[in-house]
C-alpha atoms as a PDB file:
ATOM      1  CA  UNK A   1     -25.175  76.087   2.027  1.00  0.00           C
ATOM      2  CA  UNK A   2     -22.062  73.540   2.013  1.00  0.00           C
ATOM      3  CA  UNK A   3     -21.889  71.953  -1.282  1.00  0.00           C
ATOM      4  CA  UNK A   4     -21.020  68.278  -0.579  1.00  0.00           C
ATOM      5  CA  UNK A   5     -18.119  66.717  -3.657  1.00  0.00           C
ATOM      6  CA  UNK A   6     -20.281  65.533  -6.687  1.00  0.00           C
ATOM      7  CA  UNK A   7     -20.165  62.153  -6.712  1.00  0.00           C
ATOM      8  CA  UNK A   8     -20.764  60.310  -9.888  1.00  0.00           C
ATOM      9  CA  UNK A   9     -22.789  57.407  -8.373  1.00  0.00           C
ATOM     10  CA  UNK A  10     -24.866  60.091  -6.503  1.00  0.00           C
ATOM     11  CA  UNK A  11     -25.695  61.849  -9.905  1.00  0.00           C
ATOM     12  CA  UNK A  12     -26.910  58.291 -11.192  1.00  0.00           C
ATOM     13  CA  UNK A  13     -29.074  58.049  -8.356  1.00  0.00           C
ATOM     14  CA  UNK A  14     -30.625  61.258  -8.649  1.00  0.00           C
ATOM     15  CA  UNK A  15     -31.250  60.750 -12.517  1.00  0.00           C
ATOM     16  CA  UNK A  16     -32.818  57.353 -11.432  1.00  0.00           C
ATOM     17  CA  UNK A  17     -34.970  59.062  -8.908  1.00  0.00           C
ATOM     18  CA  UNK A  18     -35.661  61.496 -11.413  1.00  0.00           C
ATOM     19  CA  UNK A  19     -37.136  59.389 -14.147  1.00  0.00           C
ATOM     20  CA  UNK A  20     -39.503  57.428 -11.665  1.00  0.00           C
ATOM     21  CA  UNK A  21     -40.944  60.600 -10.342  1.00  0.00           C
ATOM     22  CA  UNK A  22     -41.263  62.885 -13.494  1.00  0.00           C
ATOM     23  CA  UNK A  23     -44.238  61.874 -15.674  1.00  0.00           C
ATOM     24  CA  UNK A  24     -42.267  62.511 -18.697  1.00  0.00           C
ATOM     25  CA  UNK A  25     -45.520  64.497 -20.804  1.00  0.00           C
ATOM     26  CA  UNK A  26     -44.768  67.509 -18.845  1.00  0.00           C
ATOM     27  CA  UNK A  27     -40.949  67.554 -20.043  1.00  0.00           C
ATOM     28  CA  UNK A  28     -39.884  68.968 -16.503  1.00  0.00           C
ATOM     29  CA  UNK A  29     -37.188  66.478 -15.778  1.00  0.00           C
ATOM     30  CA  UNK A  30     -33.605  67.419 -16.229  1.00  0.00           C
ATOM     31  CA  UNK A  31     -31.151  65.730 -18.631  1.00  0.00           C
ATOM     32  CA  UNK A  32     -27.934  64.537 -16.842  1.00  0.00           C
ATOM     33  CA  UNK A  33     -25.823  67.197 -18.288  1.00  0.00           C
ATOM     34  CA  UNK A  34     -28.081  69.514 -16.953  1.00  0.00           C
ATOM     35  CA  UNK A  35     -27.770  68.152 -13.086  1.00  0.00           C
ATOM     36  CA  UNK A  36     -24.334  67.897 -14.016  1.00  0.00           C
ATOM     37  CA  UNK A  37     -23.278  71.446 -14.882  1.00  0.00           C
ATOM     38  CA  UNK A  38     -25.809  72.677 -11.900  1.00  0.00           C
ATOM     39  CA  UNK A  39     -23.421  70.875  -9.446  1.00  0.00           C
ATOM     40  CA  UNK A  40     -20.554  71.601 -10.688  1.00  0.00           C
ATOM     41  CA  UNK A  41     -21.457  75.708 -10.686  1.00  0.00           C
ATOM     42  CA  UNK A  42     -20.288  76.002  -7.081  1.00  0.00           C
ATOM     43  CA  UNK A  43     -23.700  77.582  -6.108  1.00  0.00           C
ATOM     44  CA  UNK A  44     -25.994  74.423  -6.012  1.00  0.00           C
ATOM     45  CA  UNK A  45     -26.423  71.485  -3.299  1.00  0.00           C
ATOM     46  CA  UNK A  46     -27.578  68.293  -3.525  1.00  0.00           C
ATOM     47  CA  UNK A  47     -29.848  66.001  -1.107  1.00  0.00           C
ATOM     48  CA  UNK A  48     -30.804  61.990  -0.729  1.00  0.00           C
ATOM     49  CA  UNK A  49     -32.970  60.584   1.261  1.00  0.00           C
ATOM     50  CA  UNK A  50     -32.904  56.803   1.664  1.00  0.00           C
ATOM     51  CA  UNK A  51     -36.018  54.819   1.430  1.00  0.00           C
ATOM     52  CA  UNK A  52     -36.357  54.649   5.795  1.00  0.00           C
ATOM     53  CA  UNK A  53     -36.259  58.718   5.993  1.00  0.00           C
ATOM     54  CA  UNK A  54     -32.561  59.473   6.464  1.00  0.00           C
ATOM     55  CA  UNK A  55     -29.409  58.955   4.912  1.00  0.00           C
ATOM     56  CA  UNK A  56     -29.015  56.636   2.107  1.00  0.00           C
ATOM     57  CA  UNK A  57     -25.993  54.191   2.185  1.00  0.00           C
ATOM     58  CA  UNK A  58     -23.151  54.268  -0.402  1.00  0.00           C
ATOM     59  CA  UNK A  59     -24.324  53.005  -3.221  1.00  0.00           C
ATOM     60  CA  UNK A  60     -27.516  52.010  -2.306  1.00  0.00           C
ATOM     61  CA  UNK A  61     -30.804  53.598  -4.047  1.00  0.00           C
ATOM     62  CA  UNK A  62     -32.808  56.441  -3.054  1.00  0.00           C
ATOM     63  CA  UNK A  63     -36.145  57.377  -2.114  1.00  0.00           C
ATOM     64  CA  UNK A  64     -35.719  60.879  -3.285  1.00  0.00           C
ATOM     65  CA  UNK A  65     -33.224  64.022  -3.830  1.00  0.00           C
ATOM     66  CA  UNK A  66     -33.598  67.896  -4.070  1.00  0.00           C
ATOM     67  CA  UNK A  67     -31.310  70.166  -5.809  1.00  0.00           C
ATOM     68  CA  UNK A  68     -30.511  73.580  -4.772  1.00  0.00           C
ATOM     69  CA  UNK A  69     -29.227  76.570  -5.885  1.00  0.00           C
ATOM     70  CA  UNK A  70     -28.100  79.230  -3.056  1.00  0.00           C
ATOM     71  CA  UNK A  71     -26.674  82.500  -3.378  1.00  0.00           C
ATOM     72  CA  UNK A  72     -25.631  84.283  -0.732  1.00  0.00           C
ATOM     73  CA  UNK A  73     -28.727  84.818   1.925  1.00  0.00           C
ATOM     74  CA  UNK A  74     -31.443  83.100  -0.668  1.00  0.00           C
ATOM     75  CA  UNK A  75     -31.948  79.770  -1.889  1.00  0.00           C
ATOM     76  CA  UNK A  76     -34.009  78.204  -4.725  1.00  0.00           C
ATOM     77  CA  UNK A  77     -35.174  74.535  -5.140  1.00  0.00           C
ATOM     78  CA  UNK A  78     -34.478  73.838  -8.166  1.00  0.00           C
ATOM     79  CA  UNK A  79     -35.575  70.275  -8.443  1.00  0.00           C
ATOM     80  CA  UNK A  80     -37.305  68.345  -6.043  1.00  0.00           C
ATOM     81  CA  UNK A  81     -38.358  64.628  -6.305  1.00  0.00           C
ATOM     82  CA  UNK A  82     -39.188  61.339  -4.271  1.00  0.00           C
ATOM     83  CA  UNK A  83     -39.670  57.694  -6.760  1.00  0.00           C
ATOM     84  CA  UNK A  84     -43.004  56.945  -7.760  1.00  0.00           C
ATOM     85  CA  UNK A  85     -42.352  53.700  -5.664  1.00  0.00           C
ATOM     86  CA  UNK A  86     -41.877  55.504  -2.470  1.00  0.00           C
ATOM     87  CA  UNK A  87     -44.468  58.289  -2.744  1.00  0.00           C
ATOM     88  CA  UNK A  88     -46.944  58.753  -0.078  1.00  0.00           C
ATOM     89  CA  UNK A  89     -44.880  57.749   2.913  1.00  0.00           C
ATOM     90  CA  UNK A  90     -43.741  61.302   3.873  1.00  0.00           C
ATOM     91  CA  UNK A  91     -40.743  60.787   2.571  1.00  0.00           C
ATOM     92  CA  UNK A  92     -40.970  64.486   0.713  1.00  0.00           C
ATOM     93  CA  UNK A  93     -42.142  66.244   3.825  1.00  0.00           C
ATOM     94  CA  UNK A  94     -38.809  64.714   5.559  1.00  0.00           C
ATOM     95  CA  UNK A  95     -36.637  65.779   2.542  1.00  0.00           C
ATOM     96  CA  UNK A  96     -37.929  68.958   2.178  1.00  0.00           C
ATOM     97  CA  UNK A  97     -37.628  69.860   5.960  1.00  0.00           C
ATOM     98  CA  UNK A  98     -34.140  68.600   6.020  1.00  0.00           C
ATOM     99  CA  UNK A  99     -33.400  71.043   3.154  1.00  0.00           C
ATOM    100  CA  UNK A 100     -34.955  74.221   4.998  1.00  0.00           C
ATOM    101  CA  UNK A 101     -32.698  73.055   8.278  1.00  0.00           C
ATOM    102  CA  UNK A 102     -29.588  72.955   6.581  1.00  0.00           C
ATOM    103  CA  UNK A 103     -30.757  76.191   4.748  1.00  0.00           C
ATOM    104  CA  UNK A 104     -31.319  77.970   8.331  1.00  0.00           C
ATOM    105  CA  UNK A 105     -28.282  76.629   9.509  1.00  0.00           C
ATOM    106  CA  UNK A 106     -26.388  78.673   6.465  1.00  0.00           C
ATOM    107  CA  UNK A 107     -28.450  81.515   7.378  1.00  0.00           C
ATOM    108  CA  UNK A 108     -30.561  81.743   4.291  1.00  0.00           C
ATOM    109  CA  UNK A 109     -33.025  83.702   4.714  1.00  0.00           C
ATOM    110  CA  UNK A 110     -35.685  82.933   2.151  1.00  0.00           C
ATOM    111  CA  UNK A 111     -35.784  79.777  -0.087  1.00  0.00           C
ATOM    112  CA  UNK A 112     -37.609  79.982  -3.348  1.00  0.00           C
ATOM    113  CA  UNK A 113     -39.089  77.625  -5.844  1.00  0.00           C
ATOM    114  CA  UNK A 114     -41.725  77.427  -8.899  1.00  0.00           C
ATOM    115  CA  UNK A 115     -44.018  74.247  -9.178  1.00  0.00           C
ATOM    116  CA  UNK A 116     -46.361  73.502 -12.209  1.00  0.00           C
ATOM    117  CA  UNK A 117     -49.968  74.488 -11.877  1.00  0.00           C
ATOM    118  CA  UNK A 118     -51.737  70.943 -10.591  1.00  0.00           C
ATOM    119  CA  UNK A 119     -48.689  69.672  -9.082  1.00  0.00           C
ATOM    120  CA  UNK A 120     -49.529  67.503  -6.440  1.00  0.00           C
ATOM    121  CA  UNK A 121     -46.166  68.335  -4.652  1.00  0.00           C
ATOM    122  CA  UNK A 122     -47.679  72.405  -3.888  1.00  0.00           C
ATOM    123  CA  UNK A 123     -49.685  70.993  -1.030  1.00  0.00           C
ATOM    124  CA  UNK A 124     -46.662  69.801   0.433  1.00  0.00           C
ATOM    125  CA  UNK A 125     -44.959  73.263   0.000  1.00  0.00           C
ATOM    126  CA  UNK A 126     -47.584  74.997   1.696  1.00  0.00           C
ATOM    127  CA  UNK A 127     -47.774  73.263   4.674  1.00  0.00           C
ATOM    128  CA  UNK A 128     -44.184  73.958   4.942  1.00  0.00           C
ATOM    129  CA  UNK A 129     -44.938  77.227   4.690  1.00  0.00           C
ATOM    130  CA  UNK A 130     -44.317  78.468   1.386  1.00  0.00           C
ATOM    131  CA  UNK A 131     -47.037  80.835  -0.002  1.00  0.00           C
ATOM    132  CA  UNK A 132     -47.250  82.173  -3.351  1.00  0.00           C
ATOM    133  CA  UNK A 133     -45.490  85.390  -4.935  1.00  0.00           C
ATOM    134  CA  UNK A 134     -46.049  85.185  -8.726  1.00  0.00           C
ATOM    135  CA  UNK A 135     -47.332  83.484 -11.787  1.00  0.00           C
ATOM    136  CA  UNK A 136     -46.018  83.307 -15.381  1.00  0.00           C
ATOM    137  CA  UNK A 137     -48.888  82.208 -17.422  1.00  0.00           C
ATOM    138  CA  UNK A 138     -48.282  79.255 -19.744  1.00  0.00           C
ATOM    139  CA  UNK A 139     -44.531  78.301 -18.600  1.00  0.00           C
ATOM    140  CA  UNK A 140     -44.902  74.575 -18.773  1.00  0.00           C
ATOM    141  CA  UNK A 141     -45.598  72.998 -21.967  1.00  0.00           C
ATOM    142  CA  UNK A 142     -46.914  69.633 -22.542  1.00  0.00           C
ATOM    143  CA  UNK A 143     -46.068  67.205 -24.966  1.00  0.00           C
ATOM    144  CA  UNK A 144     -49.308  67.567 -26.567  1.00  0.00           C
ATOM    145  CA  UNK A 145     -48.814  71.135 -26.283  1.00  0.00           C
ATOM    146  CA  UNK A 146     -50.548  72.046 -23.610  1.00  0.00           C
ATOM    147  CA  UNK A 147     -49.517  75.036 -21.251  1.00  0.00           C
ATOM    148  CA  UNK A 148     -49.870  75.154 -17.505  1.00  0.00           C
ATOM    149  CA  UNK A 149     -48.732  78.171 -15.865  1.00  0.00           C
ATOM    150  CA  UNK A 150     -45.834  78.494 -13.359  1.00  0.00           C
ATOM    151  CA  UNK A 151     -46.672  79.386  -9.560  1.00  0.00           C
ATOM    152  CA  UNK A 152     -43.710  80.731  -7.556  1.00  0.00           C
ATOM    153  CA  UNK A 153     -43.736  80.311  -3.798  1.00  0.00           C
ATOM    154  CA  UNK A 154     -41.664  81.699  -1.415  1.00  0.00           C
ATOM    155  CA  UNK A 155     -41.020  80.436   2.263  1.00  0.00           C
ATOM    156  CA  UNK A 156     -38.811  82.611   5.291  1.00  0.00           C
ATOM    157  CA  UNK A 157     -36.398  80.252   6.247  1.00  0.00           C
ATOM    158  CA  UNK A 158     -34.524  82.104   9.070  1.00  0.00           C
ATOM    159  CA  UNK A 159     -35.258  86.051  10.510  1.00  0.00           C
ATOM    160  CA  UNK A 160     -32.956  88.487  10.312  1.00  0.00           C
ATOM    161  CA  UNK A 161     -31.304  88.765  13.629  1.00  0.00           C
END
């Protein structure tokens, strides 16, 4: 996938995004220098979405963002979020097709992700057409110390020709 120039103002965005969307008891949101050193690997991409459904302008705030991390016919989203304020609208479904079109049009062939047990966002995934592969019992850890296990799902993006 073509990994666009980091932009500084872009990574503010996304952390902005990011602490709207994350409830912050399940500790699953990313600290800056964490997005930071993912897009600056080489292997990860980076999406917006703008509050009507495509491109946000310069400067301008977000509805959402995904990160993700390719390598060479296989993707993973890594992080995937729309702001509690714009939640509901199908922004995410928009997003997250976006994502798998530019992922075809690298020719990845399978995109992979893993999504907290009780996420709300797995319904999306599915109808998308990601299906489940694994589980790692008690990944996520609350706050309060509660675990949640880990469900990896796995979608074909593009057939081999």
């Amino acid at each position: 996938m073509t990994m666009p120039a980091i932009a500084p103002e872009d990574i503010d965005r996304i952390m902005a995004v990011m602490a709207s969307a994350f409830e912050p008891h399940w500790g699953e949101a990313w600290t800056r220098p964490q997005v930071e050193s993912a897009l600056s690997s080489g292997y990860c991409a980076y999406f917006l979405i703008g509050p009507e459904g495509g491109a946000p302008d310069p400067g301008a705030a977000v509805a959402g963002f995904a990160l993700v991390r390719s390598l060479f016919d296989e993707a993973e989203l890594l992080l995937f979020a729309i702001d509690a304020a714009w939640q509901r609208q199908g922004l995410g479904r928009r997003l997250l097709e976006d994502v798998l079109a530019q992922a075809r049009s690298a020719g990845i062939r399978r995109m992979l992700l893993e999504v907290r047990a009780g996420n709300k966002a797995e319904q999306l995934y599915r109808t998308l057409g990601f299906a489940p592969i694994g589980r790692r019992a008690g990944y996520y850890r609350a706050q309060n110390g509660e675990r949640l296990d880990a469900i990896t799902l796995s979608c074909t993006v593009s057939e081999r020709e």
